[in-house]
C-alpha atoms as a PDB file:
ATOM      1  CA  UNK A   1      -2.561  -5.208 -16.495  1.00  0.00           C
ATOM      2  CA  UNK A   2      -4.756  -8.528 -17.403  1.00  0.00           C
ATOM      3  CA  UNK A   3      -7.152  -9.588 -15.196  1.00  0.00           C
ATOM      4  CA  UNK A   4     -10.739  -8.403 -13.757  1.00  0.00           C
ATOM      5  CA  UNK A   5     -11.218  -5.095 -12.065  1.00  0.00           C
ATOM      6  CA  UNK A   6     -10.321  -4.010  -8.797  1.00  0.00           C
ATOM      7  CA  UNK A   7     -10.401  -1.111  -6.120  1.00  0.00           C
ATOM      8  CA  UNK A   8      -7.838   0.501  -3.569  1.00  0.00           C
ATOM      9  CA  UNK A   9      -6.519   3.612  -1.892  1.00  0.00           C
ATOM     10  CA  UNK A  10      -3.844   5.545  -2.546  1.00  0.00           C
ATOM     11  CA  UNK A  11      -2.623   7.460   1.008  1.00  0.00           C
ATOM     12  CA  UNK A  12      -0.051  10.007   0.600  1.00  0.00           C
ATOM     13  CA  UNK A  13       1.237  10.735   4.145  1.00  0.00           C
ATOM     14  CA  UNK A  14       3.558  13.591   3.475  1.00  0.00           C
ATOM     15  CA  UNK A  15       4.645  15.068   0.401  1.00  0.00           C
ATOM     16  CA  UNK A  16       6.430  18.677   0.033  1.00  0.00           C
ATOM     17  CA  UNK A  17       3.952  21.116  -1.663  1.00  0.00           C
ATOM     18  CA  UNK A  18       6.510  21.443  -4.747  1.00  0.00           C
ATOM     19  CA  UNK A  19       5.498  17.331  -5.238  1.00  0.00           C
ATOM     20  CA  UNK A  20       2.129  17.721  -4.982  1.00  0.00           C
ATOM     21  CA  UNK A  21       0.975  18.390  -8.780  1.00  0.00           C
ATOM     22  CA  UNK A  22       3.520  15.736  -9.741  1.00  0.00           C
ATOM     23  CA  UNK A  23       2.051  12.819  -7.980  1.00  0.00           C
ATOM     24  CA  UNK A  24      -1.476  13.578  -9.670  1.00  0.00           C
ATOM     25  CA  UNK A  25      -0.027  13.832 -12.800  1.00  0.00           C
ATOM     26  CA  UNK A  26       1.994  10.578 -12.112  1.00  0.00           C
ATOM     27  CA  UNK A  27      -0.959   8.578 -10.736  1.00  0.00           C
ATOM     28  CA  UNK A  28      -3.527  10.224 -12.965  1.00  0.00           C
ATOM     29  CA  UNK A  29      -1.147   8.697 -15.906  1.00  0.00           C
ATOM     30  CA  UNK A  30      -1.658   5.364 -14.409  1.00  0.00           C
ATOM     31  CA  UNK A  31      -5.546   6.101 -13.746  1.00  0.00           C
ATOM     32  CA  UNK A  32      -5.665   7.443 -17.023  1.00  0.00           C
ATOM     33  CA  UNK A  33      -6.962  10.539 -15.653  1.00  0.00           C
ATOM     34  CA  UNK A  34      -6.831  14.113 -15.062  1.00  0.00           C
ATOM     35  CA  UNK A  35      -6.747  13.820 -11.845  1.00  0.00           C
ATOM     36  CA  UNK A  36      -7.103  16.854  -8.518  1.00  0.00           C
ATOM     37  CA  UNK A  37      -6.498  15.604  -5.462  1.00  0.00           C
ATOM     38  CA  UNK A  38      -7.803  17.596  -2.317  1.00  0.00           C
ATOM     39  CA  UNK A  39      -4.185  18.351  -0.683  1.00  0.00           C
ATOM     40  CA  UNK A  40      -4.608  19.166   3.533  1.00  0.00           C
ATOM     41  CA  UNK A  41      -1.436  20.022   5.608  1.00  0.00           C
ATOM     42  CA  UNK A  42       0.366  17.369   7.264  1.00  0.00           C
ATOM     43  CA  UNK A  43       0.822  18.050  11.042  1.00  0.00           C
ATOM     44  CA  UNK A  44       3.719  15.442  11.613  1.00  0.00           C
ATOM     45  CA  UNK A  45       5.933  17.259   9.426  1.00  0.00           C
ATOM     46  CA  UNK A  46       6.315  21.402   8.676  1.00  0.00           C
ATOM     47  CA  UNK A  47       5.405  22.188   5.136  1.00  0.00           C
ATOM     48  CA  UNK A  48       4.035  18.683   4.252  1.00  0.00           C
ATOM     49  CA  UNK A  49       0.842  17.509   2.699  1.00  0.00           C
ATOM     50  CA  UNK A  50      -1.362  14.670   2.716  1.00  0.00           C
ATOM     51  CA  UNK A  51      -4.370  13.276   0.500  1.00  0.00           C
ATOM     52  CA  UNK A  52      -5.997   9.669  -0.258  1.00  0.00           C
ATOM     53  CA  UNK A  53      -7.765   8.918  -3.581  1.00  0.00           C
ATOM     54  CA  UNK A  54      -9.971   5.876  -3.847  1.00  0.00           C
ATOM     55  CA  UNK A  55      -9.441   4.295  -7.169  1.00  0.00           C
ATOM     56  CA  UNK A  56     -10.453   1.663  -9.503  1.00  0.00           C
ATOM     57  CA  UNK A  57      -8.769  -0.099 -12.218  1.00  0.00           C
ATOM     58  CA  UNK A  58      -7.638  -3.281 -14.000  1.00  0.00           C
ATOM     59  CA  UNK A  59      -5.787  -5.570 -11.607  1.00  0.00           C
ATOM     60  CA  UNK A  60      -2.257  -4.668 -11.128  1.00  0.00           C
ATOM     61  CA  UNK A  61      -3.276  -1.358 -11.271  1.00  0.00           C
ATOM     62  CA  UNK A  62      -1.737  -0.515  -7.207  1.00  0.00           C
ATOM     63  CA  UNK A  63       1.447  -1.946  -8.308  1.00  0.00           C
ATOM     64  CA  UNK A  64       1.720   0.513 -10.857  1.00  0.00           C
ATOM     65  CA  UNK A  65       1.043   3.484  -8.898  1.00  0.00           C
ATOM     66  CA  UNK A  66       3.501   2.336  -6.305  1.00  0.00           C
ATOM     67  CA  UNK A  67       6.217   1.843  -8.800  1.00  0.00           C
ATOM     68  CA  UNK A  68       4.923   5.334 -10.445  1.00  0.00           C
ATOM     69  CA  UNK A  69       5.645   7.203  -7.475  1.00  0.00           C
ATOM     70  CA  UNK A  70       8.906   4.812  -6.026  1.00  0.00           C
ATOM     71  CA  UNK A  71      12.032   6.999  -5.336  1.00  0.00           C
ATOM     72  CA  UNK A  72      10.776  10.320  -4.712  1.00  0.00           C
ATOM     73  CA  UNK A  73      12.563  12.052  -1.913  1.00  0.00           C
ATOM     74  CA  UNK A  74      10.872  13.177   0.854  1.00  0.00           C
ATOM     75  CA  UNK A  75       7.567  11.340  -0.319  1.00  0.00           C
ATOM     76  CA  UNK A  76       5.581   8.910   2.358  1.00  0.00           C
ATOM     77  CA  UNK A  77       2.437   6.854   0.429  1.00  0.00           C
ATOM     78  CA  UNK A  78       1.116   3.614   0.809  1.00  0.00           C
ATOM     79  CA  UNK A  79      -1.333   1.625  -1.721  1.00  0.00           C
ATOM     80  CA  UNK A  80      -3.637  -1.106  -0.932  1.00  0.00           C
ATOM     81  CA  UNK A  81      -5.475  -3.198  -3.768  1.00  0.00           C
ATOM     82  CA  UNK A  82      -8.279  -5.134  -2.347  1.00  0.00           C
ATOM     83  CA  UNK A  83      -8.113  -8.894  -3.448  1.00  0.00           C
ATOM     84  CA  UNK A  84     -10.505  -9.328  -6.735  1.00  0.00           C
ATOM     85  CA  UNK A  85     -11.251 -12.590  -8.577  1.00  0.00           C
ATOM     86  CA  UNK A  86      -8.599 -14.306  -8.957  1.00  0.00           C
ATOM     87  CA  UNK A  87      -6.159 -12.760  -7.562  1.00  0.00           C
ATOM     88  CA  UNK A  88      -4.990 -11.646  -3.697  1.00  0.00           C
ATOM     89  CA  UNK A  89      -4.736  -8.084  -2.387  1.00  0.00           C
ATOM     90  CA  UNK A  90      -1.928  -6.159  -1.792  1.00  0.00           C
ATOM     91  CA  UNK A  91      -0.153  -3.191  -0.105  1.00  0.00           C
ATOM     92  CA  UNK A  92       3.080  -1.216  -0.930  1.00  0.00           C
ATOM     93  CA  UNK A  93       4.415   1.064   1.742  1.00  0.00           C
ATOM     94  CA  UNK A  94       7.446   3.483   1.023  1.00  0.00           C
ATOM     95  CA  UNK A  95       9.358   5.891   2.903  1.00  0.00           C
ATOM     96  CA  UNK A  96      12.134   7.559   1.802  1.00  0.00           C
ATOM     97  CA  UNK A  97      14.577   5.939   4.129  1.00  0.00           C
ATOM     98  CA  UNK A  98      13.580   2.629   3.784  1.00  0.00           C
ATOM     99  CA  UNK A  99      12.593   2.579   0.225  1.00  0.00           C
ATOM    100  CA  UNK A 100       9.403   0.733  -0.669  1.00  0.00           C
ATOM    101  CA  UNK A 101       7.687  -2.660   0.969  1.00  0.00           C
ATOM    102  CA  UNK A 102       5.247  -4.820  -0.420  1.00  0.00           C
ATOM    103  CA  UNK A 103       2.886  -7.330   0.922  1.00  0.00           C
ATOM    104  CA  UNK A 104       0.156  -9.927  -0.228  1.00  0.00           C
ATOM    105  CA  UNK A 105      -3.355  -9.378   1.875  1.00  0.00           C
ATOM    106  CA  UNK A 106      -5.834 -11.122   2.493  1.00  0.00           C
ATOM    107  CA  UNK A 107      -9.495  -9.888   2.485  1.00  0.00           C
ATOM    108  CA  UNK A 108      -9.225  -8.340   5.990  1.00  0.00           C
ATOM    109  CA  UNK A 109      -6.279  -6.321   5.373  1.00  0.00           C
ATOM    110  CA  UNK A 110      -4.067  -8.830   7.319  1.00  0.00           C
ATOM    111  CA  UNK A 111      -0.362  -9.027   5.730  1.00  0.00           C
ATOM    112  CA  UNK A 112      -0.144 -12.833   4.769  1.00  0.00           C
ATOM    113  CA  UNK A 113       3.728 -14.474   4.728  1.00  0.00           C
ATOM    114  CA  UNK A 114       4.381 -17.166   2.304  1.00  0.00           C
ATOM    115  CA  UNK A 115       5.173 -20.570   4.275  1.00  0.00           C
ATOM    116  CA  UNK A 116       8.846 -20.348   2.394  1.00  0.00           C
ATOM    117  CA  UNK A 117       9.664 -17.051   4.275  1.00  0.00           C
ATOM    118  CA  UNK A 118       7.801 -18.683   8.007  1.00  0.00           C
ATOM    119  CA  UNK A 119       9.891 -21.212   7.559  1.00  0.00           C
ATOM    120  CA  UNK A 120      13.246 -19.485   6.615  1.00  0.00           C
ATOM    121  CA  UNK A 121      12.738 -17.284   9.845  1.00  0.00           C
ATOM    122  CA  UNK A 122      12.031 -20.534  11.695  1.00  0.00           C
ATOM    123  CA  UNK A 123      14.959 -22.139  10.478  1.00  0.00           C
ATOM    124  CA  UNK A 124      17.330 -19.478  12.477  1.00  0.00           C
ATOM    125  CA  UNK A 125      19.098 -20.584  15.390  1.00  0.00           C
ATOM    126  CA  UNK A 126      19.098 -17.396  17.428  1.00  0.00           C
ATOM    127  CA  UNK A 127      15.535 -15.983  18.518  1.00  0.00           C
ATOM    128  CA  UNK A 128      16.379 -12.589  17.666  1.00  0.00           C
ATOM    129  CA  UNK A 129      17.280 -13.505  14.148  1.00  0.00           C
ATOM    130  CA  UNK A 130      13.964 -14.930  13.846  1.00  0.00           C
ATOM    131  CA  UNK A 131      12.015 -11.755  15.189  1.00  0.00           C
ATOM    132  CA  UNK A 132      14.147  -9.731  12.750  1.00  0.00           C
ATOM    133  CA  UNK A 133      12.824 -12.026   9.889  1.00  0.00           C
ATOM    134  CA  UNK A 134       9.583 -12.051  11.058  1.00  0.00           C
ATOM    135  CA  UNK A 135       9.610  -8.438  11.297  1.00  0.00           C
ATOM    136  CA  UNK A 136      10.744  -7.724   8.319  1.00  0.00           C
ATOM    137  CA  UNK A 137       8.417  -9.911   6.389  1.00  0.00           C
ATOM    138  CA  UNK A 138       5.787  -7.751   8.256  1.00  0.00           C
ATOM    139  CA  UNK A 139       6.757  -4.671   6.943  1.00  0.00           C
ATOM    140  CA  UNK A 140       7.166  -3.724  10.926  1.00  0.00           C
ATOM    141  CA  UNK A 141      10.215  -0.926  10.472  1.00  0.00           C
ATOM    142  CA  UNK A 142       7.412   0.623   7.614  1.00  0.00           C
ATOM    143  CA  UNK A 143       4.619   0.850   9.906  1.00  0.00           C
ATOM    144  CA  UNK A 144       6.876   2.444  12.643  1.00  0.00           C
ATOM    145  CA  UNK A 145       8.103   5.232  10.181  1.00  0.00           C
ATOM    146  CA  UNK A 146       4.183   5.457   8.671  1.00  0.00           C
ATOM    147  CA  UNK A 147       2.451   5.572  11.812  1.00  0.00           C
ATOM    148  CA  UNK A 148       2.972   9.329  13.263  1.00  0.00           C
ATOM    149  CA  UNK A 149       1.656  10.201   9.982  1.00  0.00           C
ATOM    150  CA  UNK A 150      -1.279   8.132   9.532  1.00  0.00           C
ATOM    151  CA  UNK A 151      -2.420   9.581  12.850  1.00  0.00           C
ATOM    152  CA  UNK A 152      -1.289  12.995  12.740  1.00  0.00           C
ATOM    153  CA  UNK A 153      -4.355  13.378   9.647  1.00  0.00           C
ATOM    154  CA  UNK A 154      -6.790  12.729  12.473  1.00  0.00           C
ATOM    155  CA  UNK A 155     -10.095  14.292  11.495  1.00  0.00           C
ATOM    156  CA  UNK A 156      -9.480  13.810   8.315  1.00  0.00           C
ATOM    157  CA  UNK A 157     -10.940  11.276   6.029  1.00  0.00           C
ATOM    158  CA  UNK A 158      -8.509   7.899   6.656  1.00  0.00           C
ATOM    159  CA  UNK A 159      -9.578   4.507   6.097  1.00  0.00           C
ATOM    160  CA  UNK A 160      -7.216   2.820   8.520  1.00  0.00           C
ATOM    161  CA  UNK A 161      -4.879  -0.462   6.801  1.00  0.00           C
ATOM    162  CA  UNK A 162      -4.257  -2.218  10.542  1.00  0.00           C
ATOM    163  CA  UNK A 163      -3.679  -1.697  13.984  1.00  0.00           C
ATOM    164  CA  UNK A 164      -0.031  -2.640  14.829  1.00  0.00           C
ATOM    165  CA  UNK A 165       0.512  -3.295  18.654  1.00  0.00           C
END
C-alpha cells in the first residue's frame, strides 16, 4: 500500500453475532489495530448486527479490508475510500449472494464507468442488453440487496454513499 494517506468507512450491514469479533480482528489486522467496534442490532434481519468504523490509512487501504472480509457467509459490508492525491476513490459492496462489487468514485460519491465499459453497453443491439450492462456497471443488483439494510439502522449513526432512484 504505496501512496499518500487516505480516509473511508467501513459499514457492516448485517453480520451474525458469532462474526462479530472476527471482523474486528480481521479489519483491525489491516488497520493495524486492536480494534472494538460498537455492535447495534440489525432490524432487517433477526439476530443480525450492524456497525461503521471511520478509518484512515495508506492508500489501498479499503481494498484491503474488502478483500479481508470477502467470502464470509451471511456477511453484508460496504467500504468507501475517499479519492486522495493521486489517486480516485472507491467503493466495494458485497453480499453474500452476489459476492463482492467494486467501483471507482469520484469526489461526490458518484460511481464513475470507464468510457470502455459505456461504450461496450452502447455497442449492444437490444436496449435491454444495454440497461443490463449499464446496470451492472452500476453496481444496481448491490444497492437493491444493500438498501433495506442501510435504512433499517435509521437513528443510528450512517453516513449515506447515494441515493438510488
Amino acid at each position: 500500500m504505496a501512496g499518500g494517506i487516505t480516509r473511508g468507512v467501513l459499514f457492516v450491514h448485517a453480520a451474525p453475532r458469532a462474526l462479530c469479533p472476527h471482523i474486528e480482528w480481521q479489519a483491525g489486522g489491516v488497520l493495524d489495530l486492536d480494534l472494538s467496534m460498537d455492535w447495534t442490532p440489525q432490524p432487517a434481519g433477526r439476530g443480525l448486527y450492524r456497525t461503521e468504523y471511520s478509518w484512515q490509512g495508506p492508500q489501498g487501504t479499503g481494498a484491503a479490508l474488502a478483500s479481508a472480509l470477502r467470502g464470509w457467509d451471511h456477511l453484508r459490508y460496504e467500504v468507501t475510500e475517499d479519492p486522495s492525491a493521486g489517486a480516485d476513490g472507491a467503493r466495494w459492496s458485497h453480499t453474500p449472494d452476489l459476492g463482492i462489487f467494486h467501483a471507482v468514485t469520484d469526489v461526490h460519491g458518484n460511481i464513475v464507468i470507464p468510457e470502455d465499459r459505456i461504450r461496450s453497453a452502447l455497442a449492444e443491439a437490444d436496449p435491454r442488453a444495454t440497461r443490463e450492462a449499464l446496470a451492472l456497471a452500476l453496481g444496481t443488483a448491490w444497492d437493491d440487496e444493500l438498501e433495506p439494510f442501510r435504512h433499517a439502522g435509521a437513528g443510528a449513526p450512517v453516513r449515506w454513499l447515494h441515493d438510488v432512484g
